[in-house]
C-alpha atoms as a PDB file:
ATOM      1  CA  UNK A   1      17.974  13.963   6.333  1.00  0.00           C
ATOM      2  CA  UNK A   2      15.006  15.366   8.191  1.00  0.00           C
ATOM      3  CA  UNK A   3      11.609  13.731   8.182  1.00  0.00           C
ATOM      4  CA  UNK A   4       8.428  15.745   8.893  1.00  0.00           C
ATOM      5  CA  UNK A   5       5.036  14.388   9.162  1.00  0.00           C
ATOM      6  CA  UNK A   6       1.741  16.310   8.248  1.00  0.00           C
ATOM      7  CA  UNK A   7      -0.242  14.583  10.895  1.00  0.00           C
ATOM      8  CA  UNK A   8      -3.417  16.589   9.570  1.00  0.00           C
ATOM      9  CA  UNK A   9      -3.179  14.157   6.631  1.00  0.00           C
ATOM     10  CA  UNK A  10      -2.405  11.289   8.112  1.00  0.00           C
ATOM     11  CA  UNK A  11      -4.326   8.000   8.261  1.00  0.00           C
ATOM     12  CA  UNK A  12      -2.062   6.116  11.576  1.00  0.00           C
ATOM     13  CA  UNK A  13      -2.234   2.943   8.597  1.00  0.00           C
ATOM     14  CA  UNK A  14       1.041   2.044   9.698  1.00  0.00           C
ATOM     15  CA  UNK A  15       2.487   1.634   6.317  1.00  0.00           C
ATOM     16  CA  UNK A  16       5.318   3.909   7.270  1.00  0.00           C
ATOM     17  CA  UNK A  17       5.997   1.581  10.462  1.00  0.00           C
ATOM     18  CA  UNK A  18       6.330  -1.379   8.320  1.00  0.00           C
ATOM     19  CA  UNK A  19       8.958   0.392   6.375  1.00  0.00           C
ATOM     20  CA  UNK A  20      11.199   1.914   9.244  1.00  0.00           C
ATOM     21  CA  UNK A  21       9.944   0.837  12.298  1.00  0.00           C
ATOM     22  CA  UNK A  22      12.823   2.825  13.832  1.00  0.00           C
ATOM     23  CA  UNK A  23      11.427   6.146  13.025  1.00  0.00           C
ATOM     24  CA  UNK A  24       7.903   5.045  12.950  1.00  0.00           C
ATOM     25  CA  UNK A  25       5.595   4.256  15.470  1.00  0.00           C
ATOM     26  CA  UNK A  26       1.597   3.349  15.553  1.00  0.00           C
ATOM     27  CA  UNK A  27       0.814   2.941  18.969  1.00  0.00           C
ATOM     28  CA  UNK A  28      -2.085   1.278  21.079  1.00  0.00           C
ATOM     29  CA  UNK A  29      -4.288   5.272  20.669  1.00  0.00           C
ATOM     30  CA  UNK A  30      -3.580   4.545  16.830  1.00  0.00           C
ATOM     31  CA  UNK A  31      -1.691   8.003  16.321  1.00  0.00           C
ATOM     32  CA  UNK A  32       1.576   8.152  14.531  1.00  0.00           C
ATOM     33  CA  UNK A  33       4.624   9.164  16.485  1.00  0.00           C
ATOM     34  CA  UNK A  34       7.686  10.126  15.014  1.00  0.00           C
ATOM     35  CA  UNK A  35      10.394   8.494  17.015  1.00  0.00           C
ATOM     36  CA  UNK A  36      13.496  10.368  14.826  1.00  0.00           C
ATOM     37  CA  UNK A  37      12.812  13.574  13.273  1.00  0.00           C
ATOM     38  CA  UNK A  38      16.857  13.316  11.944  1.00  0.00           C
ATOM     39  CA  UNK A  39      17.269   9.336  11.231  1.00  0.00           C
ATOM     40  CA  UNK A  40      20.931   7.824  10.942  1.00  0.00           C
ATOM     41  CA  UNK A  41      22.397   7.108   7.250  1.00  0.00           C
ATOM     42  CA  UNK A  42      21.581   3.651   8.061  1.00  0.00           C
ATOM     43  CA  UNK A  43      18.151   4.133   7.922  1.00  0.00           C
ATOM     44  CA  UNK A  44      17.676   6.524   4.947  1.00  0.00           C
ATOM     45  CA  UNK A  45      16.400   3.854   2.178  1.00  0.00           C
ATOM     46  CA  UNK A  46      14.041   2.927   4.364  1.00  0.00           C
ATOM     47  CA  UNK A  47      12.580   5.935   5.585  1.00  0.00           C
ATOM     48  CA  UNK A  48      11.943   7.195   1.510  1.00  0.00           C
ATOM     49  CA  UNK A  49      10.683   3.668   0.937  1.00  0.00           C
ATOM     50  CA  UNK A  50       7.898   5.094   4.114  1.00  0.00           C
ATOM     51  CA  UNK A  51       7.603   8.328   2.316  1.00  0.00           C
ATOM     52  CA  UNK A  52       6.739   6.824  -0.996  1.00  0.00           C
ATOM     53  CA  UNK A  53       4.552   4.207   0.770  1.00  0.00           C
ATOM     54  CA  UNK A  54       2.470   6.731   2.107  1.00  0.00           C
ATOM     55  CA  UNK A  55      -1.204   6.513   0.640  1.00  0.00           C
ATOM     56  CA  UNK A  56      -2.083  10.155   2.026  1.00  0.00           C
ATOM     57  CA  UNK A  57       1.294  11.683   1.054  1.00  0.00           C
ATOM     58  CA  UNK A  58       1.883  12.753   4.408  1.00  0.00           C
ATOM     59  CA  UNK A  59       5.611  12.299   5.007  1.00  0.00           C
ATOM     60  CA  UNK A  60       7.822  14.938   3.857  1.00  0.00           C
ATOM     61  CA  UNK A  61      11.489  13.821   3.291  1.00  0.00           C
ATOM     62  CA  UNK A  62      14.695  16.200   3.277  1.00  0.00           C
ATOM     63  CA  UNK A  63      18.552  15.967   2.706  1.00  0.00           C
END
């Protein structure tokens, strides 16, 4: 899986965070920061359930 995030589009609502807090990151400047652009299996479920939670459609998930 990678994960790629159109930061152009995105909002920093956190949303994604929630979801998979280990590959997601809002910080204290309230940007986004992608912590794993290639996430373990473990954490696959949760990182669609961020892409699919995204209001702006900004995360782009692929096998």
């Amino acid at each position: 899986m990678r994960v790629e995030v159109d930061y152009d589009q995105c909002e920093s609502n956190a949303l994604c965070m929630g979801a998979a807090p280990e590959v997601f990151e809002v910080r204290d400047d309230d940007f986004l920061y992608l912590l794993s652009e290639e996430p373990a299996e473990e954490l696959h479920d949760k990182v669609r359930q961020a892409e699919r939670l995204c209001p702006k459609r900004a995360i782009t998930v692929t096998d």
